[in-house]
N, C-alpha and C. Protein backbone atom coordinates (compact mmCIF):
# COMPACT_ATOMS: atom_id res chain seq x y z
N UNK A 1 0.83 -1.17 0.00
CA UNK A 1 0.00 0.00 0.00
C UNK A 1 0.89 1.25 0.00
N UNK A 2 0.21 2.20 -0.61
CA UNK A 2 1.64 3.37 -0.80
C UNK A 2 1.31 4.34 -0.15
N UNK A 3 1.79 4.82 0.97
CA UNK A 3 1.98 6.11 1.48
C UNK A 3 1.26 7.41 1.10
N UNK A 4 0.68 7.98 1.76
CA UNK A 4 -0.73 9.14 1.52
C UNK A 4 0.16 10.08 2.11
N UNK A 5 0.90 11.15 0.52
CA UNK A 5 1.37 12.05 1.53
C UNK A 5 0.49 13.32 2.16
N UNK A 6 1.30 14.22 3.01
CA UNK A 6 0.17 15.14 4.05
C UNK A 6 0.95 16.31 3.26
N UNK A 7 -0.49 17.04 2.99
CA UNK A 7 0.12 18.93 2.87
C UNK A 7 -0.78 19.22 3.56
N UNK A 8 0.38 20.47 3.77
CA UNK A 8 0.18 21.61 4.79
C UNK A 8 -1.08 22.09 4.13
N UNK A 9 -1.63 22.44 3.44
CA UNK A 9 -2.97 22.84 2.87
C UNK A 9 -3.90 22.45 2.75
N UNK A 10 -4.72 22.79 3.40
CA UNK A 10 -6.25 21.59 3.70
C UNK A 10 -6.82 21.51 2.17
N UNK A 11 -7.84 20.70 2.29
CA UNK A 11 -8.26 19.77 0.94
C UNK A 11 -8.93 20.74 0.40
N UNK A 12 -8.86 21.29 -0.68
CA UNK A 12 -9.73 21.93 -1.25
C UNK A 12 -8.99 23.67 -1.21
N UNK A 13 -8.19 23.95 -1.25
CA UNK A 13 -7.53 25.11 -1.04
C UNK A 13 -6.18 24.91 -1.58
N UNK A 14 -6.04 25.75 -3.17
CA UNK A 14 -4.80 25.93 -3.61
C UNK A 14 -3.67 26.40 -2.86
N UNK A 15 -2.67 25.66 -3.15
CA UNK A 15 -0.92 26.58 -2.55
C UNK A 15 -1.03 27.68 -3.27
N UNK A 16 -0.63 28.66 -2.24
CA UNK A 16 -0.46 29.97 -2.75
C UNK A 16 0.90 29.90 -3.90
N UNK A 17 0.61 30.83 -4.59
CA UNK A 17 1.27 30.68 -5.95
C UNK A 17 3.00 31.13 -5.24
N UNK A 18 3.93 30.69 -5.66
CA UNK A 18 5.33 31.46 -5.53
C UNK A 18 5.28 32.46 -5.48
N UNK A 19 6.06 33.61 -4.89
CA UNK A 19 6.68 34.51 -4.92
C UNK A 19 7.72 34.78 -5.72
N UNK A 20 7.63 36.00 -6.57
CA UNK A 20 8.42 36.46 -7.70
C UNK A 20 9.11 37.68 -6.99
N UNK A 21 10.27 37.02 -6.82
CA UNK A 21 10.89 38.07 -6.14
C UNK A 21 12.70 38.91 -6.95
N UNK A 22 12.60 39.64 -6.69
CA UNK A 22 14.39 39.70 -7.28
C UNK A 22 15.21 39.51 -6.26
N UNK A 23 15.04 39.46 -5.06
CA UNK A 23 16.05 39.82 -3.74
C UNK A 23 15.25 39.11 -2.38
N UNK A 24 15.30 37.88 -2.92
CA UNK A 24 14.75 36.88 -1.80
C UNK A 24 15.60 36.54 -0.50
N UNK A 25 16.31 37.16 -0.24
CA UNK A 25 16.67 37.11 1.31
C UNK A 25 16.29 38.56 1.59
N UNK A 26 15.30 39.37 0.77
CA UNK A 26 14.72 40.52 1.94
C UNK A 26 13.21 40.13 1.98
N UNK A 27 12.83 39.32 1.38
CA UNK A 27 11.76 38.62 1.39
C UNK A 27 11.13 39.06 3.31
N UNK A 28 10.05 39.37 3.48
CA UNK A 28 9.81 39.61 5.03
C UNK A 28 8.62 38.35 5.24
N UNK A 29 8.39 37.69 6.42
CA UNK A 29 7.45 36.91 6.42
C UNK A 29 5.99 38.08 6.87
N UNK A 30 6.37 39.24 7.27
CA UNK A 30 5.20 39.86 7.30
C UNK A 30 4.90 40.33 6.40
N UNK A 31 5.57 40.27 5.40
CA UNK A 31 4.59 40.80 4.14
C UNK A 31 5.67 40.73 2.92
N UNK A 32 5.42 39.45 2.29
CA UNK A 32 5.82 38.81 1.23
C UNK A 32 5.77 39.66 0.03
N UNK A 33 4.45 39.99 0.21
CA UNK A 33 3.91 41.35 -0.99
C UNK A 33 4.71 42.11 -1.18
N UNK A 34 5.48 42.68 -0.40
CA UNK A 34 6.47 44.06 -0.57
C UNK A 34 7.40 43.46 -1.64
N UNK A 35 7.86 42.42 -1.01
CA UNK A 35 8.70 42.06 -2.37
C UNK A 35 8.52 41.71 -3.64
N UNK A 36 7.90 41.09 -3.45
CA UNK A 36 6.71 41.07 -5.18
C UNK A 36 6.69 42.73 -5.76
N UNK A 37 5.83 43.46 -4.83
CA UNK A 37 6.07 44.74 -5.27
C UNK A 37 7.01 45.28 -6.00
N UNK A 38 8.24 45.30 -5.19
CA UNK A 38 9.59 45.78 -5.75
C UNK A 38 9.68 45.11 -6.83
N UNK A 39 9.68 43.66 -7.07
CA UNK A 39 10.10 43.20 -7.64
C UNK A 39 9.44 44.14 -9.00
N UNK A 40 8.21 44.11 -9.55
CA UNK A 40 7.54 44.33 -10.21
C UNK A 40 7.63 45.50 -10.84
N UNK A 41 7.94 46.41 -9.18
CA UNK A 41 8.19 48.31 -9.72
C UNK A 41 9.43 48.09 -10.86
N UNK A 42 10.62 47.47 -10.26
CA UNK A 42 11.81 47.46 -10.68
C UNK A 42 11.55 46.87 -12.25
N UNK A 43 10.72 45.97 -12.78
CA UNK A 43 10.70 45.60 -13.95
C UNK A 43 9.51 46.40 -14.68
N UNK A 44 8.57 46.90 -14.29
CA UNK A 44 7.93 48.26 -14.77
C UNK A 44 8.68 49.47 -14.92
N UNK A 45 9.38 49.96 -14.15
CA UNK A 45 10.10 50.93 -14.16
C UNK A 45 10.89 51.11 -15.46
N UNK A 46 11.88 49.86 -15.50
CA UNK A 46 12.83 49.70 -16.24
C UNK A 46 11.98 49.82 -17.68
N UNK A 47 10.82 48.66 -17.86
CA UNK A 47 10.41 48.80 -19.16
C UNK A 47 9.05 50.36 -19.30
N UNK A 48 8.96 50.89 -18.44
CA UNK A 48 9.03 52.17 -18.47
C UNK A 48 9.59 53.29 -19.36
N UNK A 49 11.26 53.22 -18.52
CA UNK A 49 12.12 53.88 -19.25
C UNK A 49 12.51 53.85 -20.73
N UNK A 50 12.28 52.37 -21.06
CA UNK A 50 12.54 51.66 -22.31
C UNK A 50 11.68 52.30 -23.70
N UNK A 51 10.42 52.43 -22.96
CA UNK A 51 9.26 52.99 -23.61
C UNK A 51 9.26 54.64 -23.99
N UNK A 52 9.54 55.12 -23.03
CA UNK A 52 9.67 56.82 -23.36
C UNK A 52 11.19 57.02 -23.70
N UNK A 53 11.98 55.96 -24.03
CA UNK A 53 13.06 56.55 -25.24
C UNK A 53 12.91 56.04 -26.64
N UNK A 54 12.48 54.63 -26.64
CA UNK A 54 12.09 54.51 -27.67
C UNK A 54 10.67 55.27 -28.60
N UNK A 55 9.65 55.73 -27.32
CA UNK A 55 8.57 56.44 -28.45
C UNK A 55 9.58 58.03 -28.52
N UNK A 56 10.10 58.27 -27.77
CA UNK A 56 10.25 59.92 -28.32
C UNK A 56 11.46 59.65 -29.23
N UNK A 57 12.62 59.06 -29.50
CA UNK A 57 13.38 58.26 -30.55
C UNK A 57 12.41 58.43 -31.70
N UNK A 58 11.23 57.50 -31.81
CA UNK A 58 10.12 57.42 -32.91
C UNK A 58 10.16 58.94 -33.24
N UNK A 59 9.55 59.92 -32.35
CA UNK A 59 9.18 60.81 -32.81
C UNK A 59 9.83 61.68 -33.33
N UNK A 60 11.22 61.42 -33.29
CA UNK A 60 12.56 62.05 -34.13
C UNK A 60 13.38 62.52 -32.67
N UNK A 61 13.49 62.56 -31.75
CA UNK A 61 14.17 62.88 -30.72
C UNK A 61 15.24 62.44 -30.20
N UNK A 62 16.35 61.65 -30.95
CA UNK A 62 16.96 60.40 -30.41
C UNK A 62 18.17 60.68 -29.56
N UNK A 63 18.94 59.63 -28.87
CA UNK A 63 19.60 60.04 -27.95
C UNK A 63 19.61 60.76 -26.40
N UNK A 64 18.06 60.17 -26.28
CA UNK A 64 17.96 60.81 -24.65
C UNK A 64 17.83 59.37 -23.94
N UNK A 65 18.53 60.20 -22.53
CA UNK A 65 17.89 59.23 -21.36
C UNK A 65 16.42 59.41 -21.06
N UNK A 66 15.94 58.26 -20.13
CA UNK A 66 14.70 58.56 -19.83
C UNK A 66 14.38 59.78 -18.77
N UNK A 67 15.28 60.42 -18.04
CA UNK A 67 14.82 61.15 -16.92
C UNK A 67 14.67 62.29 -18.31
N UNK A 68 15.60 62.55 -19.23
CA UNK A 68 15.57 63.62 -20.00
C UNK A 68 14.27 63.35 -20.82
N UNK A 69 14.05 62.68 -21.31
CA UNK A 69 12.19 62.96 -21.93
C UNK A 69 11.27 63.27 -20.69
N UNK A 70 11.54 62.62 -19.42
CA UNK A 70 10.67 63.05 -18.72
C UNK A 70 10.44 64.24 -18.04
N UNK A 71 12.15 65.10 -18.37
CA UNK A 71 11.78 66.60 -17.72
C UNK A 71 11.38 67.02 -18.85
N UNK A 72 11.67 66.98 -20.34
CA UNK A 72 10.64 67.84 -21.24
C UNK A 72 9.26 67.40 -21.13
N UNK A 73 8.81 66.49 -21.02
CA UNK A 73 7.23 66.45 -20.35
C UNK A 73 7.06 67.13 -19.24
N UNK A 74 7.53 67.17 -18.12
CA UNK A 74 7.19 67.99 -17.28
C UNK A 74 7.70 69.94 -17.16
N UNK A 75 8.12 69.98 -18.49
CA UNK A 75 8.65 71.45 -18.52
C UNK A 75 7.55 71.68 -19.47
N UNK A 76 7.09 70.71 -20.24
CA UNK A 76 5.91 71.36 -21.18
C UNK A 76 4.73 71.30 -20.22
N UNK A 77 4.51 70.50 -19.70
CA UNK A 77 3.37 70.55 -19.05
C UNK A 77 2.43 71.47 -17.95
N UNK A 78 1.32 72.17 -18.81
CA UNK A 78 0.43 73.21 -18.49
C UNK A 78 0.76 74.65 -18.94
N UNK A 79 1.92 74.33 -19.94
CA UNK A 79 2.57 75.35 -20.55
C UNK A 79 2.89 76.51 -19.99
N UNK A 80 3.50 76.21 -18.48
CA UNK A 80 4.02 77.29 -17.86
C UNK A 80 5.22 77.12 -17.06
N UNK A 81 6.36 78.29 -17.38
CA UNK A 81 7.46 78.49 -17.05
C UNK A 81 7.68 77.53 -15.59
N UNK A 82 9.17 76.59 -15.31
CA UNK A 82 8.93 76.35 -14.39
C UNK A 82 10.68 76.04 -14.15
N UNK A 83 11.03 76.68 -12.54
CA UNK A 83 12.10 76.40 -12.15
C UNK A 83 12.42 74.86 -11.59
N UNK A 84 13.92 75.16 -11.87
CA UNK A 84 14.92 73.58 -10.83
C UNK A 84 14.13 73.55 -10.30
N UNK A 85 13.88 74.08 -8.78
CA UNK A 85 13.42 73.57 -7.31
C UNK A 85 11.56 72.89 -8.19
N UNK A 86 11.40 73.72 -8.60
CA UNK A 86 9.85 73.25 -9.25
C UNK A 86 9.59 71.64 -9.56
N UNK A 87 10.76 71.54 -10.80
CA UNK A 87 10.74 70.41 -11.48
C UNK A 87 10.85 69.58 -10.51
N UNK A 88 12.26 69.75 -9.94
CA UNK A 88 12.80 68.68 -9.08
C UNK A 88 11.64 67.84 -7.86
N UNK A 89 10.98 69.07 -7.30
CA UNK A 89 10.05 68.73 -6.60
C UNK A 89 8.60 68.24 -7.30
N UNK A 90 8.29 68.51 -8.35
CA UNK A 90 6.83 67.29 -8.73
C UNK A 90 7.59 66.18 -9.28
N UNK A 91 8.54 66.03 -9.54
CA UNK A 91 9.38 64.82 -10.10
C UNK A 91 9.65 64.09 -8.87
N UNK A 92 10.04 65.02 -8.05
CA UNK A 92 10.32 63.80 -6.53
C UNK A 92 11.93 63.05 -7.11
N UNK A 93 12.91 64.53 -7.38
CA UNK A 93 14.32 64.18 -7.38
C UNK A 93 14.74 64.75 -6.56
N UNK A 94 15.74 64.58 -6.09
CA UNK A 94 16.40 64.98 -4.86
C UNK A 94 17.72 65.12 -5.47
N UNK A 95 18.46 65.02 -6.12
CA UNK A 95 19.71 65.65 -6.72
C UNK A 95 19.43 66.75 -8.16
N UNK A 96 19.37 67.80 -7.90
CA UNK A 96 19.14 68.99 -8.92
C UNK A 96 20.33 68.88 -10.03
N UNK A 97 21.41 68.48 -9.56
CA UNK A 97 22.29 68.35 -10.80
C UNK A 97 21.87 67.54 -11.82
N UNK A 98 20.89 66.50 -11.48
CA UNK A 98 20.76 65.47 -12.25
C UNK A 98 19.61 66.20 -13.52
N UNK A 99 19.18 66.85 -12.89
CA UNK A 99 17.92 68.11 -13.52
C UNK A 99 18.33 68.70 -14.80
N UNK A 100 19.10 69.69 -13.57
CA UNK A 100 19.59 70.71 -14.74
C UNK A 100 20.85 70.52 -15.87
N UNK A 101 21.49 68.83 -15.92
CA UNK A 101 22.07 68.29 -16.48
C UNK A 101 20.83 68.04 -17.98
N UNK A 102 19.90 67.10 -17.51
CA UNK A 102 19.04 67.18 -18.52
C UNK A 102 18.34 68.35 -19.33
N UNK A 103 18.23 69.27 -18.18
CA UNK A 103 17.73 70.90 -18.81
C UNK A 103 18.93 71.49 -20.25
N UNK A 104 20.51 71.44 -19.25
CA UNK A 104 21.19 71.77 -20.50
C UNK A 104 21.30 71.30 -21.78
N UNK A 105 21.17 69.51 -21.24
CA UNK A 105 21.32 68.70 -22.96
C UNK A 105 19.81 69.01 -23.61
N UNK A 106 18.79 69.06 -22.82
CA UNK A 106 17.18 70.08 -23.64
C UNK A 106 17.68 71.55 -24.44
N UNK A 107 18.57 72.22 -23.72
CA UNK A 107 18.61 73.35 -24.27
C UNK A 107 19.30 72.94 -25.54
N UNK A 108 20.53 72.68 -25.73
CA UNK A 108 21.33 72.21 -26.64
C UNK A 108 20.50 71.59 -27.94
N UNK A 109 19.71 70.82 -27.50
CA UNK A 109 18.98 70.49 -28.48
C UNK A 109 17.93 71.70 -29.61
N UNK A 110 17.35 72.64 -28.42
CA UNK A 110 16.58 73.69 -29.00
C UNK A 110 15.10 73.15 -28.56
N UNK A 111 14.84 72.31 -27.86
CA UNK A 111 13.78 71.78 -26.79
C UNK A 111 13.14 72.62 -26.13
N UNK A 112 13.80 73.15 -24.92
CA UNK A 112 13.43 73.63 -23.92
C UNK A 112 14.15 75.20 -24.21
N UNK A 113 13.85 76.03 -23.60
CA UNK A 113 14.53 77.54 -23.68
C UNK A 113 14.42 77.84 -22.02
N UNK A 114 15.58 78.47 -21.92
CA UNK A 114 15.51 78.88 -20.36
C UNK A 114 15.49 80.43 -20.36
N UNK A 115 14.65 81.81 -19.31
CA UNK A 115 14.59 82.70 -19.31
C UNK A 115 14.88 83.10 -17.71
N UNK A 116 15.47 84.29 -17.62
CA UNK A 116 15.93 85.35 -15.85
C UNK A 116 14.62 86.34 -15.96
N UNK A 117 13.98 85.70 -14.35
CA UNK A 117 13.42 87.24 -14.18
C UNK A 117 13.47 87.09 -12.80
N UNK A 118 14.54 88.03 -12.22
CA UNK A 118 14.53 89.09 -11.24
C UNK A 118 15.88 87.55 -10.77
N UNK A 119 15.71 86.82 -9.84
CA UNK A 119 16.44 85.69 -9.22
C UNK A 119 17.01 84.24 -10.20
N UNK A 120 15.70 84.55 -10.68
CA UNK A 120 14.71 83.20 -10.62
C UNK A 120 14.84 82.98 -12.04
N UNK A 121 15.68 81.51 -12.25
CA UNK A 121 15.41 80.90 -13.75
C UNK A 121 14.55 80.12 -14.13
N UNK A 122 13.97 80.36 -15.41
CA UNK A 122 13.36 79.09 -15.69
C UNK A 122 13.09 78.76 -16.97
N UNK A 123 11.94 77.58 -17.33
CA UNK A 123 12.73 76.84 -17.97
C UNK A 123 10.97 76.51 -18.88
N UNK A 124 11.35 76.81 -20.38
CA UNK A 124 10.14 76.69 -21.00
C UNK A 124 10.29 75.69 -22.48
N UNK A 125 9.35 75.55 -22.72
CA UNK A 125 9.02 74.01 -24.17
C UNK A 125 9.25 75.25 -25.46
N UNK A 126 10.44 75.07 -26.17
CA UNK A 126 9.92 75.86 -27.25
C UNK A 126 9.19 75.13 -28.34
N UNK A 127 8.29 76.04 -29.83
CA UNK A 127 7.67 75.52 -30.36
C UNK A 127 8.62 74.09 -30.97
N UNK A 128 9.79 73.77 -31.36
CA UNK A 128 10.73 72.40 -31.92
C UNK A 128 10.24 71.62 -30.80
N UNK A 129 10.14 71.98 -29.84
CA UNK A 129 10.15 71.31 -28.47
C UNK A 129 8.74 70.29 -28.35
N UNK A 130 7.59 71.69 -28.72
CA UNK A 130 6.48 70.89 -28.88
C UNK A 130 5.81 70.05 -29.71
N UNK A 131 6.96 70.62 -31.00
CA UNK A 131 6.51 69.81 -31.96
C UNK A 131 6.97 68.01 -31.77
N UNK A 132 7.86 67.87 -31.17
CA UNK A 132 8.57 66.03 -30.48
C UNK A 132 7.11 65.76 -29.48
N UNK A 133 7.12 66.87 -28.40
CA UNK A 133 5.88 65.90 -27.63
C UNK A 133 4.82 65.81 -28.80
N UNK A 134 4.17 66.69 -29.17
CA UNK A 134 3.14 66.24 -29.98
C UNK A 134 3.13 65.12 -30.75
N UNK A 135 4.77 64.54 -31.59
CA UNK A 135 4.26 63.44 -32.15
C UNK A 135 4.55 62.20 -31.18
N UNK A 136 5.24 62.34 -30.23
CA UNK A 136 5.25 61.57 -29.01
C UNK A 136 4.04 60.92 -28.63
N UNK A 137 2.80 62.09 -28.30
CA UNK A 137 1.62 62.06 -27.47
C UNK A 137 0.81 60.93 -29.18
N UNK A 138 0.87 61.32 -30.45
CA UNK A 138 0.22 60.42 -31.33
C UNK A 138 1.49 59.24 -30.85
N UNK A 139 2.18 59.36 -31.24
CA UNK A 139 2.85 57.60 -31.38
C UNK A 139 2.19 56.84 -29.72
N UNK A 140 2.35 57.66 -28.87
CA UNK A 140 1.98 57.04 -27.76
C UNK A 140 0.37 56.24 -27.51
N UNK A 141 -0.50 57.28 -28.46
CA UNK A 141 -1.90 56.97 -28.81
C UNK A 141 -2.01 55.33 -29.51
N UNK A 142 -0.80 55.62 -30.51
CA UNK A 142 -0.95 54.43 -31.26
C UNK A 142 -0.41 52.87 -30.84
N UNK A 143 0.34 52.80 -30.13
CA UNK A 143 1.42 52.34 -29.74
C UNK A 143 1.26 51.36 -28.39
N UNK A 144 0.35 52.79 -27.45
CA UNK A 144 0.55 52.27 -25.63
C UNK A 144 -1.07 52.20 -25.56
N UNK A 145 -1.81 53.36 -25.86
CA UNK A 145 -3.53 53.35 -25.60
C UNK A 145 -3.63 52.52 -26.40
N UNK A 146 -3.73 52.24 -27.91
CA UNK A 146 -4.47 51.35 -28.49
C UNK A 146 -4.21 50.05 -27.47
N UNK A 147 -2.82 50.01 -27.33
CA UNK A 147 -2.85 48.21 -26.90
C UNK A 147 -3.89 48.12 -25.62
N UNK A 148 -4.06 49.06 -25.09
CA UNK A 148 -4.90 48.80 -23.43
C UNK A 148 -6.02 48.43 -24.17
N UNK A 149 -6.52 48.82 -25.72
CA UNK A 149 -7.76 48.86 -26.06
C UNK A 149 -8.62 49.94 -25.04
N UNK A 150 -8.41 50.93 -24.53
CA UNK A 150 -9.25 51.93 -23.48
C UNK A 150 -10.32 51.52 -22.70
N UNK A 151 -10.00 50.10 -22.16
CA UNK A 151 -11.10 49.30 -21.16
C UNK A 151 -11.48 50.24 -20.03
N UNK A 152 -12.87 50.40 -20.34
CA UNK A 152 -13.37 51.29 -18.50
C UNK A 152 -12.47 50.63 -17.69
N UNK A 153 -12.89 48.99 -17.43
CA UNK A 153 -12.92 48.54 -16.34
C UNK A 153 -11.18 48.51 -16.42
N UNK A 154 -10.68 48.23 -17.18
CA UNK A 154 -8.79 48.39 -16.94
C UNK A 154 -8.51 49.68 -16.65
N UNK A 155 -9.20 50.88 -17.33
CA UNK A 155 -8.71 52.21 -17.42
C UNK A 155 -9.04 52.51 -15.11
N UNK A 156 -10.35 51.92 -14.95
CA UNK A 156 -10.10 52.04 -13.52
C UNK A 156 -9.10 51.27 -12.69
N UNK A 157 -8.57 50.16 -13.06
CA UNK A 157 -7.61 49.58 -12.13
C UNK A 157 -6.47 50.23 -12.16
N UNK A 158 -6.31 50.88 -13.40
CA UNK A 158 -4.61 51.80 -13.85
C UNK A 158 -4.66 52.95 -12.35
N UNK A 159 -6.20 53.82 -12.84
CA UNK A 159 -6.47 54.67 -11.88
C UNK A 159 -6.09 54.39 -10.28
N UNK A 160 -6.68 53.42 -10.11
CA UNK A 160 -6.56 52.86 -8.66
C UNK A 160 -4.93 52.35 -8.39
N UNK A 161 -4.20 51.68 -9.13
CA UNK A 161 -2.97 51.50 -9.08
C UNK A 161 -1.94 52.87 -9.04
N UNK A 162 -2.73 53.81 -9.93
CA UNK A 162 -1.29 55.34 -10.21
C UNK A 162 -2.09 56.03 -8.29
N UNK A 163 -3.17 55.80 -7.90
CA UNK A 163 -3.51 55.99 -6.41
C UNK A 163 -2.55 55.18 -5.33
N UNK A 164 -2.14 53.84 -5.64
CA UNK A 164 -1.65 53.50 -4.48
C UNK A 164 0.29 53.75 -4.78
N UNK A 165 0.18 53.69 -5.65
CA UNK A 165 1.72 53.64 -6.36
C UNK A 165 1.90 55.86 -5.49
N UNK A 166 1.32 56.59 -5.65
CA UNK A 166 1.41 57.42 -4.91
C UNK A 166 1.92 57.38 -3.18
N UNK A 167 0.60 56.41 -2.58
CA UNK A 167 0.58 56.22 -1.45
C UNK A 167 1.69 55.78 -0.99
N UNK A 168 2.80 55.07 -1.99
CA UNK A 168 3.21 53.70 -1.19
C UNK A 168 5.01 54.99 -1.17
N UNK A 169 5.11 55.94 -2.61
CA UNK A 169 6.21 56.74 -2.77
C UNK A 169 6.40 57.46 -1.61
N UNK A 170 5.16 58.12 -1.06
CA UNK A 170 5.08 58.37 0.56
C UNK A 170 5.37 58.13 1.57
N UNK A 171 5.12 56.85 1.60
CA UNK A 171 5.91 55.88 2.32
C UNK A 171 7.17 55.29 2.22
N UNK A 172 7.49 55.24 1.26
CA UNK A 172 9.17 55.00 0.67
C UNK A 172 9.75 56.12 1.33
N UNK A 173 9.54 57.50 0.98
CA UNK A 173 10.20 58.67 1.05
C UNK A 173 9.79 58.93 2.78
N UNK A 174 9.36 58.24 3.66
CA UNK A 174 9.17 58.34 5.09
C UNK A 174 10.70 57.71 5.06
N UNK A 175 10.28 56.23 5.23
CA UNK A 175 11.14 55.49 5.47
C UNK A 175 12.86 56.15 5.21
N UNK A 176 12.61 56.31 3.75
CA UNK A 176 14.14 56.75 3.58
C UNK A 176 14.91 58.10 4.85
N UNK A 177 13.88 58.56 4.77
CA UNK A 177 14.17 59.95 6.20
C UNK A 177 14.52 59.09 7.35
N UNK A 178 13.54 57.97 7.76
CA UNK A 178 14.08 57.32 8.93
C UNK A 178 15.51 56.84 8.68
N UNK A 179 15.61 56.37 7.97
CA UNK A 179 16.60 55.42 7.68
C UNK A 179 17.85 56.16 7.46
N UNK A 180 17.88 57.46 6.92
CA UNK A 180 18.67 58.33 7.00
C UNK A 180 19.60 59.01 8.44
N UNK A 181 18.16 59.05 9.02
CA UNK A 181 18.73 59.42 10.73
C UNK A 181 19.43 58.62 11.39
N UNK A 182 19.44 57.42 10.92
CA UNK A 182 19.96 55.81 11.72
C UNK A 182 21.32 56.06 11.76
């Protein structure tokens, strides 16, 4: 007669699926999730970056890093003048060199234009400038929205996800302060 083996999992109740982790000795038993998380940010992130050089590349822009497409999106955006400390702070960078490194290779390009009034520099989309996001914002139409197909019900989970993905940077940026004082 052959041996009935025993799991830990009562009858009728799947094993929880593995953990996909990148850095499984920080794995926590109180909350497994975090690492999954990371794991996940870190491979979103990356193919993130991948994405906004290759569509603004498409759109004739080539040769940027990703933080640099992302300060000309955020220097065009609401089409109003906006300083270092500005950027740096809705971007949630904490080294300004890294900024205004990208600001200069924008200027160089004929992207961005920077203007002095009174202290205070800053830093604006010229029309060459807008003409890359604009075909950016179509290739992106074609490219990133079509594939979602514009599902309500996906377009709300994105919503609810760019909500906690907020919450959680909050919490990152606590922590790092604690962790700083240590």
């Amino acid at each position: 007669m052959a041996k009935k083996s025993v799991s830990p999992v009562p009858a009728g109740v799947s094993p929880a699926a593995p953990s996909i982790v990148s850095s499984a000795h920080l794995v926590s038993p109180r909350s497994a999730e975090m690492s999954e998380f990371e794991f996940g940010l870190i491979v979103a992130g990356n193919a993130f970056h991948r994405w906004v050089v290759h569509c603004m590349s498409a759109a004739g822009l080539k040769d940027l890093m990703p933080l640099d497409v992302l300060v000309l999106h955020h220097v065009t955006h609401r089409a109003r003048n906006k300083r270092l400390a500005d950027i740096c702070f809705i971007m949630n960078v904490e080294d300004t060199h890294l900024i205004n490194y990208s600001l200069k290779k924008l200027q160089n390009l004929g992207v961005v234009v920077s203007s002095k009034s009174g202290k205070d520099v800053t830093y604006a989309c010229t029309d060459m400038g807008m003409d890359y996001v604009n075909r950016y914002r179509e290739i992106r139409e074609s490219c990133l929205i079509n594939a979602l197909n514009a599902d309500d019900g996906l377009n709300r989970d994105i919503g609810e996800l760019a909500r906690l993905l907020r919450l959680l940077s909050g919490i990152y940026d606590q922590a790092a302060r604690s962790a700083a004082s240590l």
